[in-house]
PDB file of N, CA and C in Angstrom:
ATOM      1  N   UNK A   1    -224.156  58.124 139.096  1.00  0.00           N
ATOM      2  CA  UNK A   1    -224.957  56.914 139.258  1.00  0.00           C
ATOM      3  C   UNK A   1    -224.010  55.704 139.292  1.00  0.00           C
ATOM      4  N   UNK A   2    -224.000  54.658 140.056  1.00  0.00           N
ATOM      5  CA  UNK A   2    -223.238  53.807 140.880  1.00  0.00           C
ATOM      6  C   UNK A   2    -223.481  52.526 140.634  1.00  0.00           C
ATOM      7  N   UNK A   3    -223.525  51.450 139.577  1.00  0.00           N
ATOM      8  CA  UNK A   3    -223.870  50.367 139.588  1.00  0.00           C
ATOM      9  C   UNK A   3    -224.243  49.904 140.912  1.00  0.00           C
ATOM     10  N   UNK A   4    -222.823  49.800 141.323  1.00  0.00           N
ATOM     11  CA  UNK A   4    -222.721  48.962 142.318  1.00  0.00           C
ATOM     12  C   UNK A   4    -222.934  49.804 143.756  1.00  0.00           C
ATOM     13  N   UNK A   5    -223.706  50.599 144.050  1.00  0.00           N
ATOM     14  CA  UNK A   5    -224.320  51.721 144.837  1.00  0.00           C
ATOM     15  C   UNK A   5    -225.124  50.634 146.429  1.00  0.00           C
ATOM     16  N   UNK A   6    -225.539  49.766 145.197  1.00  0.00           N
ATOM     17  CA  UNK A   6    -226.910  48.845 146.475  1.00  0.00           C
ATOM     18  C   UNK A   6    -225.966  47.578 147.120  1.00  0.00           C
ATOM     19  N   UNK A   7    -224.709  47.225 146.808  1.00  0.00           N
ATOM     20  CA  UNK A   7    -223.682  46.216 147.566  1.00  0.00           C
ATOM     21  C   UNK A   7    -222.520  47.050 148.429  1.00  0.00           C
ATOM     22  N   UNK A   8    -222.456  48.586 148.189  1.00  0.00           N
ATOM     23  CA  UNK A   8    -221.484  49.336 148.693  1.00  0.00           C
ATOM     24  C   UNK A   8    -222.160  49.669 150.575  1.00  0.00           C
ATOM     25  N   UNK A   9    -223.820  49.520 150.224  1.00  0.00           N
ATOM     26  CA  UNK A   9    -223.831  49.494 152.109  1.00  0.00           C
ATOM     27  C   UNK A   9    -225.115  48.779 152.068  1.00  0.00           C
ATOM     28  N   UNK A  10    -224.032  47.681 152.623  1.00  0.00           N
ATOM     29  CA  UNK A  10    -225.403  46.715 152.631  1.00  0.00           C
ATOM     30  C   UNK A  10    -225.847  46.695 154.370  1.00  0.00           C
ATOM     31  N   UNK A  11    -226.525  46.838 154.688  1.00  0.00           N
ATOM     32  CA  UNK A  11    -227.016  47.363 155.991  1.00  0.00           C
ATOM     33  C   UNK A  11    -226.318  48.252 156.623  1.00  0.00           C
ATOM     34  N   UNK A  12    -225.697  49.458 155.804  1.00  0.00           N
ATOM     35  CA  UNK A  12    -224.848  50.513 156.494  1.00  0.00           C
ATOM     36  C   UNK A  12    -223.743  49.942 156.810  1.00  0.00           C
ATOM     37  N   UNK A  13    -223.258  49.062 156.534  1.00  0.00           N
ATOM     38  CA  UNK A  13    -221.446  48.642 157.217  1.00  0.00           C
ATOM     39  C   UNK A  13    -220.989  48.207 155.541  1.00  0.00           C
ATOM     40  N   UNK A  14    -220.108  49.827 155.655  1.00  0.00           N
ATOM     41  CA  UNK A  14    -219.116  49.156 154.249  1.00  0.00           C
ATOM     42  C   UNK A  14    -218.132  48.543 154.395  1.00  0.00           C
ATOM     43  N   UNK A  15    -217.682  47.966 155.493  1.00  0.00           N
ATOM     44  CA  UNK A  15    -216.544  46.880 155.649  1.00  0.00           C
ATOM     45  C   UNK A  15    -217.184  45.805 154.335  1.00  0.00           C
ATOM     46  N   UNK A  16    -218.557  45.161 154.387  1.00  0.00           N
ATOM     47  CA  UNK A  16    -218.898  44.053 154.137  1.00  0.00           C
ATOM     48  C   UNK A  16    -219.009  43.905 152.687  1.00  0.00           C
ATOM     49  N   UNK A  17    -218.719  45.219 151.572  1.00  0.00           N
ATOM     50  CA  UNK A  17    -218.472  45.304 150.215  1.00  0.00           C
ATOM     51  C   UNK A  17    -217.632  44.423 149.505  1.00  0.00           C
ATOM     52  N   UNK A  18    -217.750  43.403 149.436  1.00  0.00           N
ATOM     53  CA  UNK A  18    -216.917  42.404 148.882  1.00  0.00           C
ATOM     54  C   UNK A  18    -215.717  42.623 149.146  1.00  0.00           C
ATOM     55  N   UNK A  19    -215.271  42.582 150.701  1.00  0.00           N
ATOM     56  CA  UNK A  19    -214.149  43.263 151.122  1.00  0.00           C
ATOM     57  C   UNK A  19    -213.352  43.623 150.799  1.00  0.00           C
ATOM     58  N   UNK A  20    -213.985  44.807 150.007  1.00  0.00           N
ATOM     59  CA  UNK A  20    -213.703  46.110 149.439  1.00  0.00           C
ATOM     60  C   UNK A  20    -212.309  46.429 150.319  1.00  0.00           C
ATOM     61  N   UNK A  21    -211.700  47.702 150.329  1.00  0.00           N
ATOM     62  CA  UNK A  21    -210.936  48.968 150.830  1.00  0.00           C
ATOM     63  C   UNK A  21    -211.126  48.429 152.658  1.00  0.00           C
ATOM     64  N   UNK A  22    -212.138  48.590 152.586  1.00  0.00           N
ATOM     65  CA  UNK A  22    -212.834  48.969 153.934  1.00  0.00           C
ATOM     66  C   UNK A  22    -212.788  47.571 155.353  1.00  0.00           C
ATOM     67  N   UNK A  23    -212.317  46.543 154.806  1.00  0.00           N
ATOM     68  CA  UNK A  23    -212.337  45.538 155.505  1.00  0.00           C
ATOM     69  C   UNK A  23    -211.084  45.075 155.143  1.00  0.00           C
ATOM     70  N   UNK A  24    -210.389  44.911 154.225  1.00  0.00           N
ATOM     71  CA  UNK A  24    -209.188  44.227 154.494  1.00  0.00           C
ATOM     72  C   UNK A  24    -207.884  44.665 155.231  1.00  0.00           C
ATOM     73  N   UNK A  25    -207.738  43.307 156.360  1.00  0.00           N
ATOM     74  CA  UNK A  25    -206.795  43.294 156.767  1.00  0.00           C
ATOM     75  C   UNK A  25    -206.816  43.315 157.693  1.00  0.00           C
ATOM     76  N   UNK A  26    -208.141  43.926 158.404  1.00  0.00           N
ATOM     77  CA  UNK A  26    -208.602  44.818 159.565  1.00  0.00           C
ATOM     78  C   UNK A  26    -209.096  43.341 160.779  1.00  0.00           C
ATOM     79  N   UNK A  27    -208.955  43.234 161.619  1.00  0.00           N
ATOM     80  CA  UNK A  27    -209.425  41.875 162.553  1.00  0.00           C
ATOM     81  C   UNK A  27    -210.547  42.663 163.263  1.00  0.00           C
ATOM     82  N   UNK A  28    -211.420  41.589 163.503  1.00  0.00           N
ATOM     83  CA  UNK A  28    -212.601  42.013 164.024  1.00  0.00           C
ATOM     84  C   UNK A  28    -212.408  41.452 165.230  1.00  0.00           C
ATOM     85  N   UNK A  29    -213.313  42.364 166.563  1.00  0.00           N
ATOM     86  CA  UNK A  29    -213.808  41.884 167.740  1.00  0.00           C
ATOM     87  C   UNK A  29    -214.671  40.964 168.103  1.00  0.00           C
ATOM     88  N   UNK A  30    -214.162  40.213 168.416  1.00  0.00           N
ATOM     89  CA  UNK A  30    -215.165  38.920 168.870  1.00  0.00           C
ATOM     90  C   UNK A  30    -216.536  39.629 170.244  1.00  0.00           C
ATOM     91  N   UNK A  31    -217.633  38.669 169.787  1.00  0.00           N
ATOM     92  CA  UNK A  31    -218.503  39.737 170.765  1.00  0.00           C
ATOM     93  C   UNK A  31    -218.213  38.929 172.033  1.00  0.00           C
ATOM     94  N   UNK A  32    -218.640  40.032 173.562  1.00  0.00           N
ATOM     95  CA  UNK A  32    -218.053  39.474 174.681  1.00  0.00           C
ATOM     96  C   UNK A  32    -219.153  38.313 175.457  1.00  0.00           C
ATOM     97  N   UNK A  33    -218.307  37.721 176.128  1.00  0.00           N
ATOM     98  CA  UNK A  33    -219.037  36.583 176.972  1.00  0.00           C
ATOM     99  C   UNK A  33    -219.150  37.525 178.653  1.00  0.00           C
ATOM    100  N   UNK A  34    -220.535  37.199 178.537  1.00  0.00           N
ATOM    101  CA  UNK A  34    -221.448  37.780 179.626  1.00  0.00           C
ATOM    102  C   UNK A  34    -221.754  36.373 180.249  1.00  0.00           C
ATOM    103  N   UNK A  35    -221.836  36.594 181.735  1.00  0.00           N
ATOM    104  CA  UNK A  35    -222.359  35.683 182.575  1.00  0.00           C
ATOM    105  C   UNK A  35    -222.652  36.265 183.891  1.00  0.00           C
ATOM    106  N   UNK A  36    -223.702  36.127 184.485  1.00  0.00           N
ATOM    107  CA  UNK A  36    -224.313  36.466 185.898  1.00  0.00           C
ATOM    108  C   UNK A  36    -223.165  35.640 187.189  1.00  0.00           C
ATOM    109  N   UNK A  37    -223.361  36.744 187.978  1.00  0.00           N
ATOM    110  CA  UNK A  37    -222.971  36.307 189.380  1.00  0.00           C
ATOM    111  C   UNK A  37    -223.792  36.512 190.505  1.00  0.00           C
ATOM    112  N   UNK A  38    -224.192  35.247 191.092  1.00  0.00           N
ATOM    113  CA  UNK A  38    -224.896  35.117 192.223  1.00  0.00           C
ATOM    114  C   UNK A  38    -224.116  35.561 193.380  1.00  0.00           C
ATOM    115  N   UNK A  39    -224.329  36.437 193.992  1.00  0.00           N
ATOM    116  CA  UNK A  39    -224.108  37.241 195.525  1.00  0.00           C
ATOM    117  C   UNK A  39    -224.860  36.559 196.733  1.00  0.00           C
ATOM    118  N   UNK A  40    -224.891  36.580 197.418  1.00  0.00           N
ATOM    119  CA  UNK A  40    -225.473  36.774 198.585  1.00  0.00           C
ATOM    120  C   UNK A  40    -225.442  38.255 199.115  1.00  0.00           C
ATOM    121  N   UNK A  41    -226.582  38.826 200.043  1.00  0.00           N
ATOM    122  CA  UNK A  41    -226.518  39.862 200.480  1.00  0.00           C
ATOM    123  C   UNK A  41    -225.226  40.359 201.130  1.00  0.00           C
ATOM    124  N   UNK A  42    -225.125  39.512 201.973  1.00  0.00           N
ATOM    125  CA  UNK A  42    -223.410  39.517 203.004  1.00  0.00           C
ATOM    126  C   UNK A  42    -222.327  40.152 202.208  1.00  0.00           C
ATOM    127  N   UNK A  43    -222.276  38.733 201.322  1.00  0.00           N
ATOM    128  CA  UNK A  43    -221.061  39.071 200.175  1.00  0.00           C
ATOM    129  C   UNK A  43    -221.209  40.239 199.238  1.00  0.00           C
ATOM    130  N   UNK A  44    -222.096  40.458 198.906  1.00  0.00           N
ATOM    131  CA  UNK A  44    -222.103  42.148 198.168  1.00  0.00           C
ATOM    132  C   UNK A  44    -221.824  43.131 198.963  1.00  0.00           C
ATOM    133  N   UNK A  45    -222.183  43.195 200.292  1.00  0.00           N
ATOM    134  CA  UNK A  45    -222.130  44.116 201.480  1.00  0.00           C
ATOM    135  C   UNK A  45    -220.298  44.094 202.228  1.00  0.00           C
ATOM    136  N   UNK A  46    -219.985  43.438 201.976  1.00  0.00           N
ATOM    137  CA  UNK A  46    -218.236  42.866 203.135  1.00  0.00           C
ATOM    138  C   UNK A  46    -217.296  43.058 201.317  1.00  0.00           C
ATOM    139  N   UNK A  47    -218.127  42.340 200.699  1.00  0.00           N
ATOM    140  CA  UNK A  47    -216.973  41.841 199.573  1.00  0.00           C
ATOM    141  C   UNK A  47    -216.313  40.776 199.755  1.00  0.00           C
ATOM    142  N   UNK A  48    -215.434  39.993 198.496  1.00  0.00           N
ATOM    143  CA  UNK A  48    -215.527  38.829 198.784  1.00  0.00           C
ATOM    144  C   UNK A  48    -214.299  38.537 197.572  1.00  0.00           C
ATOM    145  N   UNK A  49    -214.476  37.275 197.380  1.00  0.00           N
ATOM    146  CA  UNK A  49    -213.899  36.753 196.399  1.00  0.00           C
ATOM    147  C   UNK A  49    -214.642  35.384 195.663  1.00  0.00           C
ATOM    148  N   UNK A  50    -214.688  35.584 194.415  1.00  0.00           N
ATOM    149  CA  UNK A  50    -215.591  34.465 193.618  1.00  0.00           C
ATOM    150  C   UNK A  50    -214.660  34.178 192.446  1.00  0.00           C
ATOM    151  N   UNK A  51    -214.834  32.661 192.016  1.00  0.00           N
ATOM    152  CA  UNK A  51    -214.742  31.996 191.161  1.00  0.00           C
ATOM    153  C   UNK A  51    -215.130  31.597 190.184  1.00  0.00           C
ATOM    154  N   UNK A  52    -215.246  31.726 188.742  1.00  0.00           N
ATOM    155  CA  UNK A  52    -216.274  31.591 187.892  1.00  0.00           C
ATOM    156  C   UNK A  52    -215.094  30.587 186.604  1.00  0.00           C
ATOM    157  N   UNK A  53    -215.815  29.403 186.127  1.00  0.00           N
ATOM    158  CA  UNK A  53    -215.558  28.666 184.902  1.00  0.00           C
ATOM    159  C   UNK A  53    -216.350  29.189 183.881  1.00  0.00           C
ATOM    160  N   UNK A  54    -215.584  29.790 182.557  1.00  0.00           N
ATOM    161  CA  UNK A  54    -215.941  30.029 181.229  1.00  0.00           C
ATOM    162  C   UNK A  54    -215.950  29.188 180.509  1.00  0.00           C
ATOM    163  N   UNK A  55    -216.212  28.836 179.315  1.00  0.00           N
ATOM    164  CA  UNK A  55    -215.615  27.914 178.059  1.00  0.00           C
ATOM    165  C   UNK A  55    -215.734  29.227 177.052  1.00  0.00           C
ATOM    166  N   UNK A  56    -214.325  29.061 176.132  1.00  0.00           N
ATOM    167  CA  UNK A  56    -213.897  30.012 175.489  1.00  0.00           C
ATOM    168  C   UNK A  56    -213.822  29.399 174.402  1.00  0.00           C
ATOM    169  N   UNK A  57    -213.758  29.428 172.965  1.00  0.00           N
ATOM    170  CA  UNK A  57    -212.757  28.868 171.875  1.00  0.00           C
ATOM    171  C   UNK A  57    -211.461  29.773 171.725  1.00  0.00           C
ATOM    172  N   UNK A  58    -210.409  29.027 171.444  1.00  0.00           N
ATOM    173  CA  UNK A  58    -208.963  29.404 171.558  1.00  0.00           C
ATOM    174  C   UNK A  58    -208.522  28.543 170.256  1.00  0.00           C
ATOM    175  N   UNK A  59    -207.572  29.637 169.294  1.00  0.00           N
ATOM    176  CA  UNK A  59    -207.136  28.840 168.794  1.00  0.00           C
ATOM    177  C   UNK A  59    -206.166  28.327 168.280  1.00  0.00           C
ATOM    178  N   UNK A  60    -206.071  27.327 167.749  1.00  0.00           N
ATOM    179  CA  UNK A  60    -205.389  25.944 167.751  1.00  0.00           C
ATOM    180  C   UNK A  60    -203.399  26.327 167.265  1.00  0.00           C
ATOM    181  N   UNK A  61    -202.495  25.592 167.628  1.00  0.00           N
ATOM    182  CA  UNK A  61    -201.306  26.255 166.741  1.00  0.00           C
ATOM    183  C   UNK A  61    -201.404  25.827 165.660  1.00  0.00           C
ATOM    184  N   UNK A  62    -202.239  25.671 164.298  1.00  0.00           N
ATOM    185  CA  UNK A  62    -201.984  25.594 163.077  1.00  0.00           C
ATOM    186  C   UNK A  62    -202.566  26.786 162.785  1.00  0.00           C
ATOM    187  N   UNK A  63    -202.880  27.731 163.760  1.00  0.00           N
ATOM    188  CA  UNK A  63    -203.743  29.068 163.407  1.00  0.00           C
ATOM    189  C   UNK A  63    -205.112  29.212 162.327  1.00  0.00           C
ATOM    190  N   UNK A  64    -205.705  28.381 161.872  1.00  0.00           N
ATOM    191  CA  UNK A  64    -207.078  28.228 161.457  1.00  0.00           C
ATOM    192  C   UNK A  64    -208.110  27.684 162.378  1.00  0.00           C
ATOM    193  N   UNK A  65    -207.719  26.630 163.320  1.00  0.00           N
ATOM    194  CA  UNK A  65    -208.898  26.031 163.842  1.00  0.00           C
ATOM    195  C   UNK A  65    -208.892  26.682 164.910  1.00  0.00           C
ATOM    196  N   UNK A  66    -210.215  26.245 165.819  1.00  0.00           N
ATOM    197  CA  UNK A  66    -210.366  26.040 167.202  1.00  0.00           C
ATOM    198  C   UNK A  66    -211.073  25.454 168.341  1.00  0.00           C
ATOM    199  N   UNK A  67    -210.680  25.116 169.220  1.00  0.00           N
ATOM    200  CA  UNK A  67    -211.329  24.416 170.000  1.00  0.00           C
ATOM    201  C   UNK A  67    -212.281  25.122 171.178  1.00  0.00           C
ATOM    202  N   UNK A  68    -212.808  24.434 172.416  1.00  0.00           N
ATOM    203  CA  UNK A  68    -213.644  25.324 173.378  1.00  0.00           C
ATOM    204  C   UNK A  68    -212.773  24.438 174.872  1.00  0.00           C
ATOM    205  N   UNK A  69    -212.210  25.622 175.438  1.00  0.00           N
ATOM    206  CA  UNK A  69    -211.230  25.362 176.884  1.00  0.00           C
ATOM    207  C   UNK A  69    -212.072  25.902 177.610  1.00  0.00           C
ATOM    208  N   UNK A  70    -211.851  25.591 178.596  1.00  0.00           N
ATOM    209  CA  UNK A  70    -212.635  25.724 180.255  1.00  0.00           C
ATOM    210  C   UNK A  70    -211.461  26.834 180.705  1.00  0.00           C
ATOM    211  N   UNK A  71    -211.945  27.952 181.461  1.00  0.00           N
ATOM    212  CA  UNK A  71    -210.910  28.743 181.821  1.00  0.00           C
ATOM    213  C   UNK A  71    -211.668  29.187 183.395  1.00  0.00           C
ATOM    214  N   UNK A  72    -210.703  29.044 184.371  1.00  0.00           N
ATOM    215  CA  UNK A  72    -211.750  29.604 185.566  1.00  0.00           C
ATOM    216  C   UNK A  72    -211.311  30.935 186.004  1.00  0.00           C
ATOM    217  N   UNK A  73    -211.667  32.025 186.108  1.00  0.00           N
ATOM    218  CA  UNK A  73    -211.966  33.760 186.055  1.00  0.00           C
ATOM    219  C   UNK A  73    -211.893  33.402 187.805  1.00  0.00           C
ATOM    220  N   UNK A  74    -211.222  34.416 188.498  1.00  0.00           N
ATOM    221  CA  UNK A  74    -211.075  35.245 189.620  1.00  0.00           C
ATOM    222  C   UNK A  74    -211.287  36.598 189.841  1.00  0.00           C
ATOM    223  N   UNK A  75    -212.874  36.607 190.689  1.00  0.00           N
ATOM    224  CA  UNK A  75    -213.662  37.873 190.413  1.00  0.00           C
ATOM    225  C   UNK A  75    -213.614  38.487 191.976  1.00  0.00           C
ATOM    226  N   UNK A  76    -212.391  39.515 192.062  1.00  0.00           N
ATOM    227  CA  UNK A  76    -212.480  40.136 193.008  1.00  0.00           C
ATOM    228  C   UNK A  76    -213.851  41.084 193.675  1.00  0.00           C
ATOM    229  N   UNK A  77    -214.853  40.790 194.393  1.00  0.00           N
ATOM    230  CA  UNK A  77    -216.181  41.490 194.647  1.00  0.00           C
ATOM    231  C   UNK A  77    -215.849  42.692 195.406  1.00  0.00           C
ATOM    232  N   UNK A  78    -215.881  43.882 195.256  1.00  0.00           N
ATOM    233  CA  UNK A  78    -215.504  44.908 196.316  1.00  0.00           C
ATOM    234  C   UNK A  78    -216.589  45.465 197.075  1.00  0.00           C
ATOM    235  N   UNK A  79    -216.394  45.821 198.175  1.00  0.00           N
ATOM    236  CA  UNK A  79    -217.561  46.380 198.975  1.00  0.00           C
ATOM    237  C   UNK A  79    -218.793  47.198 198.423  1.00  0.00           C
ATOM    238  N   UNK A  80    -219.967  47.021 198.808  1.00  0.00           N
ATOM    239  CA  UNK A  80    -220.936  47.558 198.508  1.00  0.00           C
ATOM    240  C   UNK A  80    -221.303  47.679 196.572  1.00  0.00           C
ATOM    241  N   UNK A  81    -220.780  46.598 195.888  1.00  0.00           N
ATOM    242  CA  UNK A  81    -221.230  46.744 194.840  1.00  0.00           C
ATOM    243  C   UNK A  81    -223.042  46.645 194.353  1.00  0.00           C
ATOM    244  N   UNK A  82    -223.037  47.167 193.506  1.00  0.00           N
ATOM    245  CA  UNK A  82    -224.528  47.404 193.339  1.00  0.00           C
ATOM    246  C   UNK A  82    -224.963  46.199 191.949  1.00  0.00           C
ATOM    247  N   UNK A  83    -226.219  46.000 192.094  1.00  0.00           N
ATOM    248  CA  UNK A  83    -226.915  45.040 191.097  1.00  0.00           C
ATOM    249  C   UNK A  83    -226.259  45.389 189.655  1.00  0.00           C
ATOM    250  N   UNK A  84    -226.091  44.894 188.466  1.00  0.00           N
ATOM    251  CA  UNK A  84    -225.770  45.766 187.159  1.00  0.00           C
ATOM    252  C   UNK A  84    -224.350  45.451 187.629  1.00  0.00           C
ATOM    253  N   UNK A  85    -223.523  45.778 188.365  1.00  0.00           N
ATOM    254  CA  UNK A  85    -222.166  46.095 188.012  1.00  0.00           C
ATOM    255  C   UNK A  85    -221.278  45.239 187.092  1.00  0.00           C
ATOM    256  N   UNK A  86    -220.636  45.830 186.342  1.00  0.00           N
ATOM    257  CA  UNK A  86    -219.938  44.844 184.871  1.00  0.00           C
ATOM    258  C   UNK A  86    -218.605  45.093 184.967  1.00  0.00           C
ATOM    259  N   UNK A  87    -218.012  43.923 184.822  1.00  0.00           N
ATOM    260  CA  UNK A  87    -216.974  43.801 184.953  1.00  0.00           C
ATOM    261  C   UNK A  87    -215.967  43.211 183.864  1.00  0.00           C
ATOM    262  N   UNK A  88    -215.211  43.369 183.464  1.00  0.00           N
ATOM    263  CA  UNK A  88    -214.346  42.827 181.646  1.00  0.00           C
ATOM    264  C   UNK A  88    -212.584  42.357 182.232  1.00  0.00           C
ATOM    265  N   UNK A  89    -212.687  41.240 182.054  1.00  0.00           N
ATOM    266  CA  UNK A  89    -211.546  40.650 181.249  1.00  0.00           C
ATOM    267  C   UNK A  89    -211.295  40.705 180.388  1.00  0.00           C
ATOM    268  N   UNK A  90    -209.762  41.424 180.464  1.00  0.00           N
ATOM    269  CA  UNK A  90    -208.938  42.009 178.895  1.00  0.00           C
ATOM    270  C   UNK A  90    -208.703  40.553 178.262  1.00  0.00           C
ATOM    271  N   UNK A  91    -209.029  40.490 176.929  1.00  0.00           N
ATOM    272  CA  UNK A  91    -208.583  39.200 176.070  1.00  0.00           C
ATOM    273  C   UNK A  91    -209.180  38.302 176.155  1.00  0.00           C
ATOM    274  N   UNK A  92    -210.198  38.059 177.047  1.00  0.00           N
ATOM    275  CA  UNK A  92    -210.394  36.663 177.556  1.00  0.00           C
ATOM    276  C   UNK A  92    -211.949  35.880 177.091  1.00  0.00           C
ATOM    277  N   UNK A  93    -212.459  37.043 175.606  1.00  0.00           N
ATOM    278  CA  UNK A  93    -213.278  36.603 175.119  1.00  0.00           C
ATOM    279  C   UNK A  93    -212.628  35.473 173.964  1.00  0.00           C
ATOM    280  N   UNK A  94    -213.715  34.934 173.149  1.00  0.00           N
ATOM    281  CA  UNK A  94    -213.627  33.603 172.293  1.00  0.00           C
ATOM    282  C   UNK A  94    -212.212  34.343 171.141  1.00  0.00           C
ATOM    283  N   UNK A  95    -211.457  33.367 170.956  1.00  0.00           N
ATOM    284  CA  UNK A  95    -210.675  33.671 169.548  1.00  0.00           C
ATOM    285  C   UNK A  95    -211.068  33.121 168.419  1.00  0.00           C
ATOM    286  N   UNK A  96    -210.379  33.608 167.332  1.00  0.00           N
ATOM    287  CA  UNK A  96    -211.116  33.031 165.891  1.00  0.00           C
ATOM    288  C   UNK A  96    -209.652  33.676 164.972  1.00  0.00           C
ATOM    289  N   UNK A  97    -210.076  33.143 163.930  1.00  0.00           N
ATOM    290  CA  UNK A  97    -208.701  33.477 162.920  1.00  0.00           C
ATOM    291  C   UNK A  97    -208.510  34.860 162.391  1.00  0.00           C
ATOM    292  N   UNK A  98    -209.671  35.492 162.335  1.00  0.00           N
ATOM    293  CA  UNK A  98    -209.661  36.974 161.546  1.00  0.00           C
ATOM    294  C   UNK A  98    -210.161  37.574 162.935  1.00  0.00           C
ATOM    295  N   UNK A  99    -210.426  37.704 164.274  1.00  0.00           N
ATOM    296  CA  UNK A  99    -210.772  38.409 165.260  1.00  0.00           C
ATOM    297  C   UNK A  99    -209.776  38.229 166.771  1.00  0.00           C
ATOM    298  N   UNK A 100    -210.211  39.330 167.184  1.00  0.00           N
ATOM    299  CA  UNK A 100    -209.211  39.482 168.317  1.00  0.00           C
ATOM    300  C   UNK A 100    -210.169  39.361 169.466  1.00  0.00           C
ATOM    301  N   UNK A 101    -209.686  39.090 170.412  1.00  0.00           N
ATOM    302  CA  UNK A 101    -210.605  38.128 171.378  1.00  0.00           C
ATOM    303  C   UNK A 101    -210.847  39.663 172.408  1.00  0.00           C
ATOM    304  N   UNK A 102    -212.412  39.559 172.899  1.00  0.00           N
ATOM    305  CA  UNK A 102    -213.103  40.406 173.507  1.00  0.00           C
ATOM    306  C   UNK A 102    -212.638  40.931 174.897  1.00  0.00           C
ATOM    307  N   UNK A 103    -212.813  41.529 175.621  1.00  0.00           N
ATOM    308  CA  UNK A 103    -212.724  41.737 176.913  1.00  0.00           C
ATOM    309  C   UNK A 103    -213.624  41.655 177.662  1.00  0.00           C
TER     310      UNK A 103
END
């Protein structure tokens, strides 16, 4: 019997045990930035090339803070892509001090 039994999983993630064993040290994933791309029929059909502006937070060189930069993404479209298709930039989600930036 476990005192401390009902803080060891607190919604099933024992990282979050008073960062216990299980969380220190460890950097977390920042969740990813999703955004739609408007096609035209043509351009989904030939393929193409598109341009897209993000705002990211990046951060700062005193390594605690951060700010939100404009970054513009070059989205190669290849022939015949279909509705749904997802596409990830390595790194190029938000940064933060204890997480590593998304793809």
């Amino acid at each position: 019997d476990n005192p401390f039994s009902q803080y060891s999983e607190f919604d099933g993630d024992r990282s979050l045990s008073f960062g216990g064993l299980y969380g220190r040290g460890q950097k977390k994933q920042s969740t990813a930035i999703e955004r739609d791309l408007m096609l035209s029929l043509e351009e989904a059909f030939h393929g193409c090339v598109k341009k897209m502006k993000i705002s990211r937070k990046v951060m700062n060189e005193d390594g605690r803070t951060s700010s939100l930069r404009d970054k513009i993404l070059t989205i190669h479209v290849k022939r015949g892509w279909r509705e749904g298709t997802r596409i990830t930039f390595p790194k190029e989600g938000d940064q933060g001090p204890n997480c590593v930036p998304s793809d």
